[in-house]
Structures are given as structure tokens and as C-alpha cells.
C-alpha atoms as a PDB file:
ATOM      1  CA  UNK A   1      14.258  -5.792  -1.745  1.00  0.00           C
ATOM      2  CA  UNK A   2      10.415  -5.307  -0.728  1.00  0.00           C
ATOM      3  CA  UNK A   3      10.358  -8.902   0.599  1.00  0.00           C
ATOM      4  CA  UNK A   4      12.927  -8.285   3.161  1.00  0.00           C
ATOM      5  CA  UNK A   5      10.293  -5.623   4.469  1.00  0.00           C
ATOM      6  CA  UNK A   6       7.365  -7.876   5.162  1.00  0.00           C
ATOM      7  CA  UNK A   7       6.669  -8.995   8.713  1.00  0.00           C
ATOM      8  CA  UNK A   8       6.265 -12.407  10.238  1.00  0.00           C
ATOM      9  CA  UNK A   9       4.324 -10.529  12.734  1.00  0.00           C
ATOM     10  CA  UNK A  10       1.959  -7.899  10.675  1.00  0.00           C
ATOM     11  CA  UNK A  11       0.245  -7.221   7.633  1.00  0.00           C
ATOM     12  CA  UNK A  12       1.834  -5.197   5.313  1.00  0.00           C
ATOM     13  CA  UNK A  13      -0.171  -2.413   3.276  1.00  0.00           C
ATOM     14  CA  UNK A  14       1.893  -2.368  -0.088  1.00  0.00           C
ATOM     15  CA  UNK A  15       0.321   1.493  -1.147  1.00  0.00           C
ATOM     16  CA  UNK A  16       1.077   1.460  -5.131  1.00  0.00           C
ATOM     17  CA  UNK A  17       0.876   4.844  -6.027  1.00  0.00           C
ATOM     18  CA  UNK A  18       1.571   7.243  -9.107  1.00  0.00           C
ATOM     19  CA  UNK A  19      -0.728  10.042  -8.291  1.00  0.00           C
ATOM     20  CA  UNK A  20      -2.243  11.255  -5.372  1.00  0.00           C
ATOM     21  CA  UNK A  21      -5.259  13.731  -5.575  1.00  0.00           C
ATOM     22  CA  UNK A  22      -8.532  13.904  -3.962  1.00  0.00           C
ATOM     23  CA  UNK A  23     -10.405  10.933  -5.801  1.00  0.00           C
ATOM     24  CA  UNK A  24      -8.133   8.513  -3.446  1.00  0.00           C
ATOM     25  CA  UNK A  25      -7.523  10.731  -0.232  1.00  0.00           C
ATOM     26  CA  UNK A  26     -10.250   7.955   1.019  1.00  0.00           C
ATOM     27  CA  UNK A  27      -8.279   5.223   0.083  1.00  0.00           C
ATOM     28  CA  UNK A  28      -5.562   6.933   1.871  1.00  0.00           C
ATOM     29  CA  UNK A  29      -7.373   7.573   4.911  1.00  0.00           C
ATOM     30  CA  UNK A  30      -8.526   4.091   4.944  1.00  0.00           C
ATOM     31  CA  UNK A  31      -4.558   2.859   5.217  1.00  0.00           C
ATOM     32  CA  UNK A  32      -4.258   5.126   7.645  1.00  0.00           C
ATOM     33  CA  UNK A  33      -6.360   4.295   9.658  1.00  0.00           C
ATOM     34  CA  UNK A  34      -4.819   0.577   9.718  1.00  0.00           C
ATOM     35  CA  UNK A  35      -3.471  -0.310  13.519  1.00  0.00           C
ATOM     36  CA  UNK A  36       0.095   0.295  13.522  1.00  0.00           C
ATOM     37  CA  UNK A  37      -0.087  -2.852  16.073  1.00  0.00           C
ATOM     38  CA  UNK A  38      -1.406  -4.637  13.181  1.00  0.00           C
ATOM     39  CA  UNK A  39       0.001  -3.320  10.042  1.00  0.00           C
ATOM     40  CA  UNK A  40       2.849  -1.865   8.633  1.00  0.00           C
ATOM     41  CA  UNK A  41       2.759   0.640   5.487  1.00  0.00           C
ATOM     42  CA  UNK A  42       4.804   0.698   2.851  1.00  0.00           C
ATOM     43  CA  UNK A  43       4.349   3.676   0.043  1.00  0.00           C
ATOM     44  CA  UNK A  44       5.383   2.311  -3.818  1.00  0.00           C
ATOM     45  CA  UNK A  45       6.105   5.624  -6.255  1.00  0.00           C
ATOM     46  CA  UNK A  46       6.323   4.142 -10.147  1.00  0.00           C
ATOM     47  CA  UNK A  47       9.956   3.924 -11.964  1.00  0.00           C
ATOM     48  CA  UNK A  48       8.664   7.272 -14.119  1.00  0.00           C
ATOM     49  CA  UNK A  49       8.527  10.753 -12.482  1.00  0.00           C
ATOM     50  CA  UNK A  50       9.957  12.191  -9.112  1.00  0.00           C
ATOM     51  CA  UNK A  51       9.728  11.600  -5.516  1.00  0.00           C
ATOM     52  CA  UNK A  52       7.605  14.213  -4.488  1.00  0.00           C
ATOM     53  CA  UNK A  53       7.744  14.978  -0.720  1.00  0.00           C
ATOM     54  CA  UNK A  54       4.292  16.759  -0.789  1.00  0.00           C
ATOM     55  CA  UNK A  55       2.663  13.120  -1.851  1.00  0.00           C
ATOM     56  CA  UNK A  56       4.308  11.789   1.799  1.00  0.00           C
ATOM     57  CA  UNK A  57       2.521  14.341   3.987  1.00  0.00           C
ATOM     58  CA  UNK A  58      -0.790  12.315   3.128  1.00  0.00           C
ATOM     59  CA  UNK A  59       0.543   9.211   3.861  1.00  0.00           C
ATOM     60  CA  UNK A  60       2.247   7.922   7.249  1.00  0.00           C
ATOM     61  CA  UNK A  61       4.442   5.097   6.554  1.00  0.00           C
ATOM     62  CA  UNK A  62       6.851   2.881   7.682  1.00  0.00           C
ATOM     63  CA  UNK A  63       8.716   2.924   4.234  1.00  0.00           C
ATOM     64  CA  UNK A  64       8.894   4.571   0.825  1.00  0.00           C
ATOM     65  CA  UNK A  65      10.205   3.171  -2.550  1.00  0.00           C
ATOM     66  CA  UNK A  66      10.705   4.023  -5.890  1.00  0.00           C
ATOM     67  CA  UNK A  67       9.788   1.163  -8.117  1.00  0.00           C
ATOM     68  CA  UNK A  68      13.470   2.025 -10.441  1.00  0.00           C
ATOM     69  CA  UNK A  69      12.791  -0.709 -12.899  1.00  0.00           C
ATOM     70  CA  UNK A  70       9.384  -1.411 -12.897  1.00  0.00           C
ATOM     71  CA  UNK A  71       9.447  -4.616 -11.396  1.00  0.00           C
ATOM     72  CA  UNK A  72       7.092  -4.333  -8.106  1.00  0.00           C
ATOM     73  CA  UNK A  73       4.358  -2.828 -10.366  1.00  0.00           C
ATOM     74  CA  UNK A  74       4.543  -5.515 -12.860  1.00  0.00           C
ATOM     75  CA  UNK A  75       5.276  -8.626 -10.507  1.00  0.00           C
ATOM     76  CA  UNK A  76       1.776  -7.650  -8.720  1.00  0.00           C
ATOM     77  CA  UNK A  77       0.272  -6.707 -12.187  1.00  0.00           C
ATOM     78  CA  UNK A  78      -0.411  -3.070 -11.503  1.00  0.00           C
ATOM     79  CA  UNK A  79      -0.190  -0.535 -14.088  1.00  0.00           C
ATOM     80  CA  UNK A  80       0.887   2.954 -13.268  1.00  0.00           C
ATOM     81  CA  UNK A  81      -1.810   5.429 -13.268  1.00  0.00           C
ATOM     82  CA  UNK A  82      -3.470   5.262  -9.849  1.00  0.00           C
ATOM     83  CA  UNK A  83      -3.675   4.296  -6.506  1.00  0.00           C
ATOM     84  CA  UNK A  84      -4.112   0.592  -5.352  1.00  0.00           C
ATOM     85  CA  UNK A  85      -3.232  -1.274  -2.235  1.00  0.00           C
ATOM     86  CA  UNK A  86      -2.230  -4.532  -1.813  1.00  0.00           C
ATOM     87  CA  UNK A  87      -2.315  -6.226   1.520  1.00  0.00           C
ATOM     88  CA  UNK A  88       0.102  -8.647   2.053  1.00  0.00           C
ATOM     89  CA  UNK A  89      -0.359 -11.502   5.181  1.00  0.00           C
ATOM     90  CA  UNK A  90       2.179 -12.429   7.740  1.00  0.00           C
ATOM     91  CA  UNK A  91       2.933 -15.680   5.776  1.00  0.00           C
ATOM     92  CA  UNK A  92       4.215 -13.060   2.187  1.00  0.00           C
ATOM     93  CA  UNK A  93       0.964 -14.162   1.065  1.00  0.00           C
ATOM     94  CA  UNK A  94      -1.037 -11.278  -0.885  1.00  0.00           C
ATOM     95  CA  UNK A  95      -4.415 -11.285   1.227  1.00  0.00           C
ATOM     96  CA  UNK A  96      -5.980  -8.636  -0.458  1.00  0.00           C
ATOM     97  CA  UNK A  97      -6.093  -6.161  -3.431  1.00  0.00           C
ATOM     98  CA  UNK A  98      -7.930  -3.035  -2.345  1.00  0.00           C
ATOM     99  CA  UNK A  99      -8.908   0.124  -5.085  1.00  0.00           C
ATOM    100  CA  UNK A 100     -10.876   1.675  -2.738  1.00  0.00           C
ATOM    101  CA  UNK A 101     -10.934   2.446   1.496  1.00  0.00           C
ATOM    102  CA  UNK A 102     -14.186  -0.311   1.325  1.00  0.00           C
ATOM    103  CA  UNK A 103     -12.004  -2.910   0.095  1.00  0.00           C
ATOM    104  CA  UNK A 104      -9.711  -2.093   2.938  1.00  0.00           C
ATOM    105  CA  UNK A 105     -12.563  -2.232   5.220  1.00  0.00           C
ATOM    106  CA  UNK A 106     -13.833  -5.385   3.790  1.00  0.00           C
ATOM    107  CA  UNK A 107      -9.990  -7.291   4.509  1.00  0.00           C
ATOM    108  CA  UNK A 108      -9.963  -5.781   8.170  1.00  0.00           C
ATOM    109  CA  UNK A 109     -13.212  -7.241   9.012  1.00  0.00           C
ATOM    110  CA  UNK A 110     -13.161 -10.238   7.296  1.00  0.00           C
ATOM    111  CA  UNK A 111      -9.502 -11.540   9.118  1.00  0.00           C
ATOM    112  CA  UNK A 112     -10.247  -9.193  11.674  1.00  0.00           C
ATOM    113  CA  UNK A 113     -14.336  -9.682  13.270  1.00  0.00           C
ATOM    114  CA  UNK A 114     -13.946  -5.588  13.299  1.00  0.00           C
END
């Protein structure tokens, strides 16, 4: 269950992802960069299509899923298709939904001062 990974003591970067090319290495880069002090990462692959290992090199994470039945895509309102992140505060409460590295940028420095 994805809510017995969330931490009473970081932010969690929920990485939702069905493809990953070069229009969201930035995005990628931008979790990334997230203190691991701070953060933890978790990586989200949709219910259709394979794990593919080459997807993990670009992404260091605590944990990977695969979304069997659908239900963490829908329950956040995603749709497969692309790449969002969705930060989620100490508390399990969703702080942020990021589609691009800025919006990652704008969370950190808003709850941050960075």
C-alpha cells in the first residue's frame, strides 16, 4: 500500500510516470535534485505496459511501483500518458502537484525559504 510508504518525517515525491523521454528529463532532474534529508522518492509505472529497467537509470528512488489496477493514478486523478509529480507532506497531505521541474522549484521554496 503507497500510504504505508509516506513519512512522518519527509516529503514524499509520488513520480507518476508512463513515459520517460527527453521533454521531462527536467522534471526528472528537478526530483532529483530533492534533499534526500528532506524527501523521499517514490517512482509510479501505470497498470498498462512493462517495467522497464532503462526508465530507473534516470530516476534515483527510494521505491518503485506498478500501479496493477489503476487505482493510484485514478485516486490522485492522473491519467496515464505523462509524467507528473505529486508531493505529498509529512502529515499524507498532497502539498503539491508539479508537471514541470518549476513547479517543483516553486513547492521547495515556498515550504522551504530556498
Amino acid at each position: 500500500r503507497l500510504f504505508n510508504v509516506y513519512s512522518p518525517t519527509k516529503h514524499t515525491a509520488l513520480i507518476f510516470d508512463s513515459r520517460i523521454d527527453r521533454g521531462v528529463h527536467a522534471l526528472i532532474e528537478g526530483v532529483n535534485a530533492l534533499s534526500a534529508e528532506m524527501f523521499q522518492k517514490v517512482h509510479i509505472h501505470p497498470s498498462t505496459g512493462e517495467l522497464n529497467p532503462q526508465h530507473e537509470s534516470h530516476i534515483h528512488v527510494e521505491y518503485v511501483f506498478k500501479d496493477g489496477q489503476g487505482n493510484a493514478f485514478k485516486n490522485f486523478g492522473l491519467t496515464e500518458g505523462g509524467v507528473t509529480v505529486v508531493i505529498v507532506r509529512p502529515d499524507a497531505m498532497v502539498g503539491a502537484v508539479a508537471l514541470s521541474e518549476i513547479g517543483v522549484k516553486k513547492y521547495v521554496s515556498a515550504v522551504f525559504q530556498q
